[in-house]
Protein backbone atom coordinates (compact mmCIF):
# COMPACT_ATOMS: atom_id res chain seq x y z
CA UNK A 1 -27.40 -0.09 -27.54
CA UNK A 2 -30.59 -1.29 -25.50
CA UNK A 3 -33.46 -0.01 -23.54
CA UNK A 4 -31.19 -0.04 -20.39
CA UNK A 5 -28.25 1.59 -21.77
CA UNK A 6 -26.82 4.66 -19.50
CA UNK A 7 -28.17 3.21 -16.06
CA UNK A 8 -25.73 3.83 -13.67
CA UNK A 9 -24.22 6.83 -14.82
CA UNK A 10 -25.67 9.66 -12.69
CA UNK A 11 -25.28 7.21 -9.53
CA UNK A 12 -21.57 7.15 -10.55
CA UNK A 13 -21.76 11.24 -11.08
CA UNK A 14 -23.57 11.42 -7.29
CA UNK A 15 -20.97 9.24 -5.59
CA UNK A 16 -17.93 11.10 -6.93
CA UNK A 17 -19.49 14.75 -5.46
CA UNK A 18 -20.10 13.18 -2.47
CA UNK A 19 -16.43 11.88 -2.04
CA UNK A 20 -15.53 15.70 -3.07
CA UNK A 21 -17.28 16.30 0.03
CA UNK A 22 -15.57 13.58 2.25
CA UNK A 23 -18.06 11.95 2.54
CA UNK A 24 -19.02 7.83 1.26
CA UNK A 25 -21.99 6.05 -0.62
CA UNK A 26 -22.38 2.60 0.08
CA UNK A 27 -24.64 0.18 -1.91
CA UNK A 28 -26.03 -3.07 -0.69
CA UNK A 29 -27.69 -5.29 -2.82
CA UNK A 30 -29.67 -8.44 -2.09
CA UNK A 31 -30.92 -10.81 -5.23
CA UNK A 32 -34.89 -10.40 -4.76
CA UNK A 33 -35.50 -8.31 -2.03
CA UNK A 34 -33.63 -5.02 -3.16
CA UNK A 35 -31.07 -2.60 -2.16
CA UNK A 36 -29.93 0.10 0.52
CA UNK A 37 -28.11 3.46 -0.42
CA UNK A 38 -26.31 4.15 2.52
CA UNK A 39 -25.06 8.23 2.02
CA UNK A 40 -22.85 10.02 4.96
CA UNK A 41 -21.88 13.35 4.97
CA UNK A 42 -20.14 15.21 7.38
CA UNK A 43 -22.10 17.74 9.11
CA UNK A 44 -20.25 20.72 7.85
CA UNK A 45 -17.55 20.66 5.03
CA UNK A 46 -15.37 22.88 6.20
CA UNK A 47 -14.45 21.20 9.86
CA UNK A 48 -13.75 17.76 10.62
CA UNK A 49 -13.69 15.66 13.97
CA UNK A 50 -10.05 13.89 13.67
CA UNK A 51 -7.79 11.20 15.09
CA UNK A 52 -4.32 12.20 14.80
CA UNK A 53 -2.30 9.37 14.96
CA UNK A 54 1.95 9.17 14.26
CA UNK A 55 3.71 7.01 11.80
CA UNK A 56 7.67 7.68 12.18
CA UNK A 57 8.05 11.41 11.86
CA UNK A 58 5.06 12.18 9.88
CA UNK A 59 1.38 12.65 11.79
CA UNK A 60 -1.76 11.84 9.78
CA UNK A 61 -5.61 12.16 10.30
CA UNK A 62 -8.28 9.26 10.02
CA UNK A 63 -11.89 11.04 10.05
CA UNK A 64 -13.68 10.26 13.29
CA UNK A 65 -16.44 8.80 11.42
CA UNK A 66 -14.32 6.26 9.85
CA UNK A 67 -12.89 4.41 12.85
CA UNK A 68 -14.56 1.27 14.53
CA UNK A 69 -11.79 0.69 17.09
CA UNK A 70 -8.12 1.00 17.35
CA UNK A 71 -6.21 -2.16 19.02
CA UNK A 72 -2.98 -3.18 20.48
CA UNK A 73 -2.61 -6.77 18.86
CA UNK A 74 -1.53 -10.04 20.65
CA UNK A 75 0.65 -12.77 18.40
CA UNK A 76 -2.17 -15.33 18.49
CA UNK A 77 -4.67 -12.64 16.52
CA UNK A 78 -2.27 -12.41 13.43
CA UNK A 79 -2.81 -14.84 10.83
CA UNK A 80 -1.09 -15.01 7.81
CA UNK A 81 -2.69 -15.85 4.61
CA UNK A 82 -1.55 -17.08 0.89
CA UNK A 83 0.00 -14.15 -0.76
CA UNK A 84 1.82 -12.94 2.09
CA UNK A 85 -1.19 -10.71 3.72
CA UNK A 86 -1.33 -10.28 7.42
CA UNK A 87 -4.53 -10.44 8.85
CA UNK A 88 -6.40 -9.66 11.89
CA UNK A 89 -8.75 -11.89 13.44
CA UNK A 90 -10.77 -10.18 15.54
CA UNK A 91 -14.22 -11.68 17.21
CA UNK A 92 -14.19 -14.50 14.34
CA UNK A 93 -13.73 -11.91 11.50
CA UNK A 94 -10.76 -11.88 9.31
CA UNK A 95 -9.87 -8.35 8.84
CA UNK A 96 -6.54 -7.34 6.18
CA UNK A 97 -3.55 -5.60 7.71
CA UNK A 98 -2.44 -2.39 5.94
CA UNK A 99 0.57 -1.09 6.85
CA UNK A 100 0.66 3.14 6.25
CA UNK A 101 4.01 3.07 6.25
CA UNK A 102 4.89 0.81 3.27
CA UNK A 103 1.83 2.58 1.59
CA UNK A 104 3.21 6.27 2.06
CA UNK A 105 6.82 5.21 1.89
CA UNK A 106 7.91 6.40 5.16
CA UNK A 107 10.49 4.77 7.98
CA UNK A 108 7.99 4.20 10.85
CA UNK A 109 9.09 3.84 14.24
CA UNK A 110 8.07 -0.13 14.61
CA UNK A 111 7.77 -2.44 11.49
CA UNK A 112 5.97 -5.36 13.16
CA UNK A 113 2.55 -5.73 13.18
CA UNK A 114 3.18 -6.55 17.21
CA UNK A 115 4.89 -3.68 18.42
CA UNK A 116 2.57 -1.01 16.62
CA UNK A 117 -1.02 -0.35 16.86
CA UNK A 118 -3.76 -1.31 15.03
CA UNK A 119 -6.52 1.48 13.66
CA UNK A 120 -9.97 -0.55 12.47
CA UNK A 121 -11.62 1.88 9.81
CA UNK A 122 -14.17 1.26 7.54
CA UNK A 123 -14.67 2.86 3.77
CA UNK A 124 -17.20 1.30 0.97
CA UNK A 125 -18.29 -1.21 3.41
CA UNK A 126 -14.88 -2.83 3.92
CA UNK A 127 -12.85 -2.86 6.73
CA UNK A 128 -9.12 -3.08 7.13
CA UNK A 129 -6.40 -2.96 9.95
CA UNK A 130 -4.21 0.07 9.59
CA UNK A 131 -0.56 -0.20 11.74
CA UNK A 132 0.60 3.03 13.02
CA UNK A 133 3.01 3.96 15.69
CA UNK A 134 0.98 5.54 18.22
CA UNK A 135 -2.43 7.50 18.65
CA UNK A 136 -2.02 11.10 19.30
CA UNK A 137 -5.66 12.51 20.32
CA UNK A 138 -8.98 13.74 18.68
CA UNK A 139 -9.62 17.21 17.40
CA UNK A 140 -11.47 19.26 14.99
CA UNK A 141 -9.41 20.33 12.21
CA UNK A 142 -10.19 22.15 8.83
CA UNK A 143 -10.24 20.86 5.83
CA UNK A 144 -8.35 22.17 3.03
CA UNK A 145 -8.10 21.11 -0.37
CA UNK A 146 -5.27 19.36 -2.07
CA UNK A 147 -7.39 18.98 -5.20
CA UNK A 148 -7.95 22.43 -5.80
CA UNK A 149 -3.92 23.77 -4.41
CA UNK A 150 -2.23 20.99 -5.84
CA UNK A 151 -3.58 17.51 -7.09
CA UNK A 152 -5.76 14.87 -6.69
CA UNK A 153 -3.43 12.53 -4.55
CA UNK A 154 -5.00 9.12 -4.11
CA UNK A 155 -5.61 8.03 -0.24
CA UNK A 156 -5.69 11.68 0.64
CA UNK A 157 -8.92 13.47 1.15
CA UNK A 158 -7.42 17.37 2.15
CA UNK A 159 -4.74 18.56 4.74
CA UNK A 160 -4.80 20.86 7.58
CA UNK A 161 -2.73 23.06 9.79
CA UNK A 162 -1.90 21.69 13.81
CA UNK A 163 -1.30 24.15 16.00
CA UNK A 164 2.21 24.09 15.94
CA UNK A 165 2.34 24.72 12.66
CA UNK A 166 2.75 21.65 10.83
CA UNK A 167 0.68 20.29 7.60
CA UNK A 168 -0.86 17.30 8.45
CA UNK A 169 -2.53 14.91 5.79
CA UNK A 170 -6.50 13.79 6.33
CA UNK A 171 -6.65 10.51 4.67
CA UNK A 172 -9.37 9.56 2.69
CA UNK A 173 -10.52 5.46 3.74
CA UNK A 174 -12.00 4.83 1.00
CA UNK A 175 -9.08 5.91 -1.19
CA UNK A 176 -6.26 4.05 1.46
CA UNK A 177 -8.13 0.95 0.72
CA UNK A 178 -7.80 0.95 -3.11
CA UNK A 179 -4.20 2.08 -2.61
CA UNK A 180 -3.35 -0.80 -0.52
CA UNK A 181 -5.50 -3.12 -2.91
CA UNK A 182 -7.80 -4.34 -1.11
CA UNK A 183 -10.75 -4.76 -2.80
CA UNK A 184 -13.93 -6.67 -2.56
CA UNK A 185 -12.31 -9.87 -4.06
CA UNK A 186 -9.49 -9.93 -1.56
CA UNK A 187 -11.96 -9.13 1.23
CA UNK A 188 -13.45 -12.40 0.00
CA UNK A 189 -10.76 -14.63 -0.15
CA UNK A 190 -9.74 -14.17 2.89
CA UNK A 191 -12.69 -15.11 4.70
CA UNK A 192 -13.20 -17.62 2.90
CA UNK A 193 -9.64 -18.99 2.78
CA UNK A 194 -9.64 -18.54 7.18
CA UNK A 195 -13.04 -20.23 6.78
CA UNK A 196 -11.33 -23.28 5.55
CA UNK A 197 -8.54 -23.08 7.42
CA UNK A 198 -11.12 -23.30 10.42
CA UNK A 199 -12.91 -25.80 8.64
């Protein structure tokens, strides 16, 4: 036990509520000048603006606010790096590949990176490349809980009802990122590793 023992705690208690609420904390630090608590929330909690987008037979939702830019890829901006990982290279930044299918376990309609599209999103201050089969439109979908009517299922923020009747699944970035493990480390090496390689 010291003087500084239990710092950190209620930050960790504040970021988990504000997840419940789909929304993100992101902390940037910089050694001697200080640090920025970035907080977003969405402006109500019970509606969402949504980008439905189609992988095989199943139709998911990426939160508006998550997305940078979506992408249809050329062979020259794949790279692949040690371990097997696909990246992106997009305006000199290295950016992983996640594939939803392989992380949801469902047959898409195109397996290569090439002939699918590429969703940027960004969760915890990390970006990644998600492949899907194609981009269905925007809308403004509520938000119901899984937590609360089923589980906590990791990657998955809530689900809602289209129009037609279906249950579609709002994903949850931050969660899709740890899923597909890729974590600050790996966001690392890989910049550094294409660094080299352009080196």
């Amino acid at each position: 036990v010291t003087d500084i023992s239990g710092r950190g705690v209620g930050m960790d208690v504040v970021r988990r509520n504000i997840q419940e609420l789909n929304g993100s904390v992101e902390v940037e630090s910089t050694e001697g000048e200080g640090s920025i608590f970035t907080i977003r929330l969405p402006l109500t909690l019970a509606i969402l603006d949504g980008q439905l987008i189609s992988v095989g037979e199943q139709v998911y939702i990426f939160p508006l606010v998550s997305i940078v830019e979506s992408i249809q890829t050329l062979d020259q901006m794949i790279h692949r790096v040690s371990g097997g990982c696909d990246v992106l290279r997009l305006r000199n930044e290295y950016i992983p590949i996640v594939k939803l299918w392989d992380v949801f376990n469902v047959k898409p309609k195109h397996e290569t990176v090439e002939n699918g599209l590429l969703v940027i999103v960004e969760g915890d201050n990390i970006k990644i490349a998600v492949l899907v089969d194609d981009l269905l439109g925007q809308q403004q979908v509520v938000i119901k809980s899984i937590r609360e009517n089923y589980r906590p299922v990791h990657g998955i923020s809530g689900a809602t009802i289209l129009g037609d009747g279906t249950v579609s699944l709002i994903l949850d970035i931050s969660g899709l990122i740890k899923l597909a493990g890729v974590g600050r480390d790996t966001y690392k090496k890989i910049s550094d590793a294409n660094d080299n390689e352009a080196a």
